[in-house]
Every structure is written in C-alpha cells, then in structure tokens.
Protein backbone atom coordinates (compact mmCIF):
# COMPACT_ATOMS: atom_id res chain seq x y z
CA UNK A 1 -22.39 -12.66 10.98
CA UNK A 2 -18.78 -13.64 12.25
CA UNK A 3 -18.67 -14.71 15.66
CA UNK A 4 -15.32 -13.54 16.34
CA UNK A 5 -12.14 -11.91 14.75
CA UNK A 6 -8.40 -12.48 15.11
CA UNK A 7 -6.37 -9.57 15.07
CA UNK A 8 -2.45 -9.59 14.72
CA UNK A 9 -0.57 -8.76 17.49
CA UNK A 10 1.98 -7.16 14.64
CA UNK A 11 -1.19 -4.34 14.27
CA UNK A 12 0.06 -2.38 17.24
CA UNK A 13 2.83 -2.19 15.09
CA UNK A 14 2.32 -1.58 12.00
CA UNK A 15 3.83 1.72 10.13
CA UNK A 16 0.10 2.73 8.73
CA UNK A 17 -1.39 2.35 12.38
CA UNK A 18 1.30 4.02 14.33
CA UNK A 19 1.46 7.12 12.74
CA UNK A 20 -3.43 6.96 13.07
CA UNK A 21 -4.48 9.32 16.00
CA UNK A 22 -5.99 7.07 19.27
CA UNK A 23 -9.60 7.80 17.49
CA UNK A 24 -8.11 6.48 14.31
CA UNK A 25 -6.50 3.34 15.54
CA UNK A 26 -10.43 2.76 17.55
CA UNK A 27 -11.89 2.99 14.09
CA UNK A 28 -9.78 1.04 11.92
CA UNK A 29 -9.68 -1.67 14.36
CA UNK A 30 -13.98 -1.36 14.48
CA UNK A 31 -13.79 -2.12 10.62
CA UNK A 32 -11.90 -4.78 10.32
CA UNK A 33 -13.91 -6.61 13.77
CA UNK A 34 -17.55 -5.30 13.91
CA UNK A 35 -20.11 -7.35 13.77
CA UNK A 36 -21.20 -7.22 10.66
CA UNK A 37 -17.88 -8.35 9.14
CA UNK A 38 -17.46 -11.25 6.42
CA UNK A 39 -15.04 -13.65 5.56
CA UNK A 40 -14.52 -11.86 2.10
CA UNK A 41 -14.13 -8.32 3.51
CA UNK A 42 -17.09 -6.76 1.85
CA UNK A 43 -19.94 -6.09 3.71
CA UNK A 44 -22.72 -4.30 4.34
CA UNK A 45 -22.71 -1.06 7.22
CA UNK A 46 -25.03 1.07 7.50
CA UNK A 47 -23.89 4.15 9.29
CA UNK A 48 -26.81 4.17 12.02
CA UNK A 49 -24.90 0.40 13.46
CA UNK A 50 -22.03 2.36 13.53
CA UNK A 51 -23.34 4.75 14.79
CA UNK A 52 -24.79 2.77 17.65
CA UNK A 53 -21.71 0.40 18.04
CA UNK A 54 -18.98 3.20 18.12
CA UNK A 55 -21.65 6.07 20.15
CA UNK A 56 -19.55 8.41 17.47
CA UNK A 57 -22.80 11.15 16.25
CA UNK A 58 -23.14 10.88 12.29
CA UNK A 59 -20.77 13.96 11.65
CA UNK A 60 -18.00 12.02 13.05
CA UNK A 61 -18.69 8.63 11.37
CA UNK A 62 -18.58 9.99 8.42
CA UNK A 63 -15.67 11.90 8.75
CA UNK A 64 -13.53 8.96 9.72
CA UNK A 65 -15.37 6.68 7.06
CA UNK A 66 -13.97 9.62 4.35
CA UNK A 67 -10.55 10.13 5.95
CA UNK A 68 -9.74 6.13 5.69
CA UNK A 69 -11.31 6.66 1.92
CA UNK A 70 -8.63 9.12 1.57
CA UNK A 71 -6.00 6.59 3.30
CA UNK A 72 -6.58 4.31 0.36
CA UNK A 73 -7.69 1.61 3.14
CA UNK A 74 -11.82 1.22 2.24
CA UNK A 75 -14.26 1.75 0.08
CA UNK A 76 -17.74 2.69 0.86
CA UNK A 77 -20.68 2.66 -1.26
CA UNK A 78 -23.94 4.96 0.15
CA UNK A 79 -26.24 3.64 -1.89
CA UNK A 80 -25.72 -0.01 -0.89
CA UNK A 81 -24.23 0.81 2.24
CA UNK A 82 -21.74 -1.48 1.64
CA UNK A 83 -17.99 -0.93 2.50
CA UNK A 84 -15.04 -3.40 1.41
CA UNK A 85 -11.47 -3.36 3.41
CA UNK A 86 -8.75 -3.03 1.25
CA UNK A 87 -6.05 -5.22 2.66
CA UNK A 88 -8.12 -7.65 4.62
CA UNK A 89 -7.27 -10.28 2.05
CA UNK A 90 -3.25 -9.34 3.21
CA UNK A 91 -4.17 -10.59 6.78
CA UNK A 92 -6.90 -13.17 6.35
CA UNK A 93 -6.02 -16.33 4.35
CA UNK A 94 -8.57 -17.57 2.00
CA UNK A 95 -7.01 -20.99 1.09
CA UNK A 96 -9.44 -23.26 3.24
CA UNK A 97 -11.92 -24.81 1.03
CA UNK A 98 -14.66 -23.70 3.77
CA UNK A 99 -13.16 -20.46 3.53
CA UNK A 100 -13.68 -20.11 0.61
CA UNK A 101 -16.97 -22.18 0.04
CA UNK A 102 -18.20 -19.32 2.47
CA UNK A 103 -16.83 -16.30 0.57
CA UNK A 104 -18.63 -17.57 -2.57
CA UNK A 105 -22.08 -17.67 -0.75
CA UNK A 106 -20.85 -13.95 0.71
CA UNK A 107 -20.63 -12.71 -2.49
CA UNK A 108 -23.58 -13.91 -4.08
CA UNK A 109 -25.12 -11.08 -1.49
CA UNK A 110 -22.87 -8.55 -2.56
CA UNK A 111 -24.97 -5.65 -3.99
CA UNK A 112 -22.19 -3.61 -5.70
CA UNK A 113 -20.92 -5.30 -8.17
CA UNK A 114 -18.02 -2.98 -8.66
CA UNK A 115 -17.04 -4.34 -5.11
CA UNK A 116 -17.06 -7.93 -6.30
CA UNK A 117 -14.72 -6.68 -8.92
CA UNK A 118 -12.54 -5.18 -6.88
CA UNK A 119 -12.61 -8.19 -4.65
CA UNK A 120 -11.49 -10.42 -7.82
CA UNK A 121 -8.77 -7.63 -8.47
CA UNK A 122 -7.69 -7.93 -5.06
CA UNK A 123 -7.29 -11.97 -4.67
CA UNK A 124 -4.80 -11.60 -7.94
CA UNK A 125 -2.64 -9.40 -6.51
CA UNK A 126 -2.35 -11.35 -3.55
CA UNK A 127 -1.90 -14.56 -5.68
CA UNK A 128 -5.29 -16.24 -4.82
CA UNK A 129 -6.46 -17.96 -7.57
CA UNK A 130 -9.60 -16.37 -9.17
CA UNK A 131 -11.42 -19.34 -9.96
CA UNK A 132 -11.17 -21.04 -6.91
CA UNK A 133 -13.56 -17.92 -5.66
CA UNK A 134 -15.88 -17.37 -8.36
CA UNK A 135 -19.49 -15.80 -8.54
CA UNK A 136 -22.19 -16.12 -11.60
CA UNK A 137 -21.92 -12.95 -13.10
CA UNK A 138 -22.14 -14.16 -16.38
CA UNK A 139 -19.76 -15.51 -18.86
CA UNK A 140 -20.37 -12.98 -21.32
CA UNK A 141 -20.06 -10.32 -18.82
CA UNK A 142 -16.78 -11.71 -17.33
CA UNK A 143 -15.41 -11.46 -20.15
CA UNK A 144 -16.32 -7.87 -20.76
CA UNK A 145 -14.82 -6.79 -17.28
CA UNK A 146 -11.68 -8.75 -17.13
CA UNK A 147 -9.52 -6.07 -18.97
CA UNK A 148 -11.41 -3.28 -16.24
CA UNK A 149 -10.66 -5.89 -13.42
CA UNK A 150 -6.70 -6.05 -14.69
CA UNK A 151 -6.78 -1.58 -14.86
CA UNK A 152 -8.49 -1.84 -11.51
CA UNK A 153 -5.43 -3.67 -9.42
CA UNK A 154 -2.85 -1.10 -11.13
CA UNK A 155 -4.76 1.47 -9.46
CA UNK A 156 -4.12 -0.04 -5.71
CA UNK A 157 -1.45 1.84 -5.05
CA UNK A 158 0.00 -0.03 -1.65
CA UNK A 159 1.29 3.01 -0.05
CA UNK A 160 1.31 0.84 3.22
CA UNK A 161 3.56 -1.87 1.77
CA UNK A 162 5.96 0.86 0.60
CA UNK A 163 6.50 2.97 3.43
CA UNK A 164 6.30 0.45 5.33
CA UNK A 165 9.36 -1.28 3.73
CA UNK A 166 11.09 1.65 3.91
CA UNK A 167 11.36 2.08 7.64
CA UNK A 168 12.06 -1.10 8.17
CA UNK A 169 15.07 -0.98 6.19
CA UNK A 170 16.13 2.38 6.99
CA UNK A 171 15.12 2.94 10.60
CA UNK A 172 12.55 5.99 9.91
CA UNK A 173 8.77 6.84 10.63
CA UNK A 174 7.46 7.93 7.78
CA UNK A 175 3.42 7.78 7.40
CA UNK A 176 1.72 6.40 3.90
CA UNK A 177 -1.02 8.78 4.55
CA UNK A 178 1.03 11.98 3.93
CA UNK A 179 0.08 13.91 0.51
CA UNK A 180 3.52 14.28 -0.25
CA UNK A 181 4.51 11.09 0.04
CA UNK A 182 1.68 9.76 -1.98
CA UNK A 183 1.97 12.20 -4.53
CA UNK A 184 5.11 10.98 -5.30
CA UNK A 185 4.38 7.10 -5.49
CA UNK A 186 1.98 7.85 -7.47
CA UNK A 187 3.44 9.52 -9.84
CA UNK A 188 6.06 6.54 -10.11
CA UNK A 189 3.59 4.01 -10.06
CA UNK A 190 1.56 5.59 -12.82
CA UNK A 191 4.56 5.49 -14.82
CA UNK A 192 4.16 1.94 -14.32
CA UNK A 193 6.66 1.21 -11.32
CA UNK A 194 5.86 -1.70 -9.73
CA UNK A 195 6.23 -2.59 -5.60
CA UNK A 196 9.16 -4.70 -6.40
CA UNK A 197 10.62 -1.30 -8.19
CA UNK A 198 10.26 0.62 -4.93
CA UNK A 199 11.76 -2.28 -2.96
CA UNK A 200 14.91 -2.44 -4.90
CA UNK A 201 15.51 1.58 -4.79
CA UNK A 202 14.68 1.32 -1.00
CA UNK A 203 17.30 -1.61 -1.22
CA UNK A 204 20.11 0.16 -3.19
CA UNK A 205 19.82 3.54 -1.10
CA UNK A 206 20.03 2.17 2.21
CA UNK A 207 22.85 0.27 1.54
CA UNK A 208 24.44 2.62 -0.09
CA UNK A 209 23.77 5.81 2.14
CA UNK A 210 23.22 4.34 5.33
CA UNK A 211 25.70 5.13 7.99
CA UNK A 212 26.84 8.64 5.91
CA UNK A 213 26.16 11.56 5.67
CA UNK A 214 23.46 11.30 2.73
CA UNK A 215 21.69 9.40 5.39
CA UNK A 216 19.23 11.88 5.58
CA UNK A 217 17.71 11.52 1.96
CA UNK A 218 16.61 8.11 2.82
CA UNK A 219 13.16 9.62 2.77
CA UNK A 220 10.07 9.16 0.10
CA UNK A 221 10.60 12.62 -1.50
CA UNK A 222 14.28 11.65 -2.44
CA UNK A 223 14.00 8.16 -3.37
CA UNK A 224 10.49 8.20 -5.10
CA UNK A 225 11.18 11.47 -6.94
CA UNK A 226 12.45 12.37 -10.53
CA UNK A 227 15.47 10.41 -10.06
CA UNK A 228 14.02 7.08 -8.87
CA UNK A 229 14.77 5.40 -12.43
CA UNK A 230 18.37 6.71 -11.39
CA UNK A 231 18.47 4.93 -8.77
CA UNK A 232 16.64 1.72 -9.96
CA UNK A 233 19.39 1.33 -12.58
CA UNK A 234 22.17 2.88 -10.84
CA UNK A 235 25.32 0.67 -10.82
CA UNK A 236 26.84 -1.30 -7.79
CA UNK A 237 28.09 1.56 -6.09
CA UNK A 238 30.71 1.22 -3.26
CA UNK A 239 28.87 2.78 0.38
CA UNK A 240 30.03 6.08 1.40
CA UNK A 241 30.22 9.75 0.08
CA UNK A 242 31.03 11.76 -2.98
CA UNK A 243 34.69 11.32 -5.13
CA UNK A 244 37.36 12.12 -2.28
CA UNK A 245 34.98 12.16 0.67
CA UNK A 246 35.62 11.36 4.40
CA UNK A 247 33.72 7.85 3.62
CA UNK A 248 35.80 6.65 0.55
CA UNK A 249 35.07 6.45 -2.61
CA UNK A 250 31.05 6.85 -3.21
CA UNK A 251 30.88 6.60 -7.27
CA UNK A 252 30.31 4.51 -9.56
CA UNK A 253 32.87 2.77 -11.55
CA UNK A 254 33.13 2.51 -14.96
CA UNK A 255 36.31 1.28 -16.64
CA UNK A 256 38.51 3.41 -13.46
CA UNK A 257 36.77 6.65 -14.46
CA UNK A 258 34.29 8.66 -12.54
CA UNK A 259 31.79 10.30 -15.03
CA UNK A 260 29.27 12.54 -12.77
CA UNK A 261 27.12 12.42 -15.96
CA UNK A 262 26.56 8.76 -15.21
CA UNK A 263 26.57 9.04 -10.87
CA UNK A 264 22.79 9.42 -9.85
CA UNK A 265 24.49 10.88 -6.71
CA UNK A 266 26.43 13.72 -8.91
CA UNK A 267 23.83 16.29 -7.83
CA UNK A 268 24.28 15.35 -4.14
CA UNK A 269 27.73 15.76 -4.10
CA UNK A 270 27.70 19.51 -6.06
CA UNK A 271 24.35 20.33 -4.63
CA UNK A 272 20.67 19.72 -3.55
CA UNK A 273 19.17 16.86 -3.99
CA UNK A 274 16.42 16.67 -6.74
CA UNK A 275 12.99 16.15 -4.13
C-alpha cells in the first residue's frame, strides 16, 4: 500500500483533464492516488473501497469506471477486480533499481495475466527495458506471447498524446475523448500511422496554415482524415493561401509550375475540404 502519491502540477493542465467534467477530474485523480495504488500501476479495486472512499453509490462507480474504459485511460477486470492505469508509466519513472525491485514483487501478485502483458507492452513503448522488469511466467510461455505482447502496444492508440500535441501547436481545445476525433485516429493508426506520423502532419499544417485563412481546418477531422498521407508527404510548401491569394503564393513548387493534381490543398482552394 503506497503511503503517498505525487501528482504533477502540469495535471490541472493537461488537454485530456481539461476538457473531464468536475466529477471526472475527482475520479481520475482517485485512480491514479487511492490507497490501494502500486508502483507498477496495476492493482487490485474492488468497487465496494471505492465505493466507500469516493461515497459515489455503485451505479455511479461503475459508470465512471466504464466511461474512463471508453476514454482509453484504464482497464478493469471484474473477475479479479483488478484495474491497470494506462499512462501511469508516462508520469511515474521506473528507472530506480528499488523501483523497480518493487514492481517485480507487485507483479508477482498480479492475478490477470493479460494485465502483466499489457504492463510489458506498456514499458516498451515508453522505452523501459523489459528485462530489467521481468516476472516468471515461463520461458516457454514468453515466448508464445511476445508476438501478442508486440499486437497489443499497436492497439494503444494515445489519443491524449495526439490531441494534445495538437493544441499546443495550434492554439485549440480539442478533447481526445470525442468519437469523432477518435474515429479518425484510428482509422490512421490502423493503417499503421505512427505518433511521430501525426506529429509531423500537426507540424506541416500549422506552419503552413497558421495565421490564414485555412486556419480553421487545423482541427482532427481535417488533418487526420483521408488526406493525412497528403499531408505527411506534401512538399515544403510556402505559408499562406491558394495560387494568387491575399497571403502569397500557397502551392507547392515543382520545377515553377503549379499542378493542383499534386497540391494536397487543391481541394481547399476550389472547394470543401475532404473531413
């Protein structure tokens, strides 16, 4: 049992948590500091402590419990009445050796093993080295679930990170949580589009359509839709508006001739932009 947690100031902050409801930001902040918490992130809570801890009735508990299911923030399995937080390994370092010598006794209580593999899935995206924090499940059956572990981090889709980025850069509110917005990460991410991908659109756009009128398409229907390999590959392109616009020349250059067949703008400048 964890005798205290440190919380970011930067929480208050972040683009996920300002766009949660006052109940919202009460529970998400309960999960990552109850008492029950573990170094690792994976624990077990049974819904009666929360119950009791948070006064919320059972209805309630496990509505919010579902709804940051939904957000793509925790998992939580009934039967074990275990629950793991996504992105704790994000905000809590595990490169002490007694950090770590404690997550490995941790783990060693984890019921669900589908947990501990998402736990191994989620120290290799975040670059911590897998062996370093390592539990006997067996050689044989390692071995057997290290292609599942490898599928399981390509499903993590860090809708966070990415909206997150993008109002930063561009100056907007977007929230991660919206169905639309999700909808269309995902579909860029399951045609293998990586974070870095989504940073270098993000990247290209706002310095490109910042300050201009196309200003208003910096937004995750735009950028993440059918054009985003457009606008991954698109050419340096000088900032401003269409061919002949009020901002200059907005095209991209190819031996002194515009080709709108080759502009990932072309349809912004005759029309609609694909969403």
């Amino acid at each position: 049992m964890a005798t205290y947690r440190q919380v970011h100031t930067s929480f208050w902050q972040d683009g996920f948590v300002l766009g949660l409801t006052p109940e919202e930001k009460y529970f998400y902040l309960y999960l990552m500091t109850n008492s029950k918490t573990t170094q690792c992130g994976v624990y077990e809570l049974p819904k009666q402590i929360i119950e009791m801890e948070t006064g919320y009735n059972r209805e309630t508990v496990e509505k919010l419990l579902d709804r940051f299911v939904n957000y793509d923030k925790v998992r939580y399995n009934d039967s074990t009445r275990e629950i793991i937080i996504l992105n704790w390994l994000r905000y809590n370092s595990i490169n002490s050796p007694k950090v770590k010598a404690c997550i490995v006794k941790e783990l060693k209580n984890v019921k669900n093993n589908e947990f501990i593999e998402l736990f191994y899935a989620l120290c290799r995206r975040y670059k911590y080295s897998i062996n370093t924090v390592s539990i006997d499940l067996g050689e044989e059956e390692e071995k057997e679930k290290e292609e599942e572990q490898e599928e399981e981090i390509k499903d993590i889709v860090p809708f966070s990170e990415i909206i997150d980025y993008l109002n930063a850069k561009a100056g907007t509110k977007y929230r991660a949580s919206t169905d639309s917005t999700k909808r269309h990460i995902t579909a860029r991410w399951n045609q293998n589009y990586r974070l870095d991908d989504f940073k270098a659109v993000i990247d290209k756009k706002c310095a490109e359509w910042l300050g201009t009128d196309l200003e208003q398409y910096l937004r995750p229907e735009t950028l993440f839709g059918t054009k985003f390999e457009a606008y991954l590959n698109q050419k340096i392109v000088i900032k401003g508006g269409g061919p002949g616009g009020k901002h200059g020349q907005g095209h991209e250059r190819n031996a002194g001739t515009y080709r709108a067949d080759a502009d990932p703008l072309a349809e912004l400048y005759i029309g609609t932009p694909t969403v």
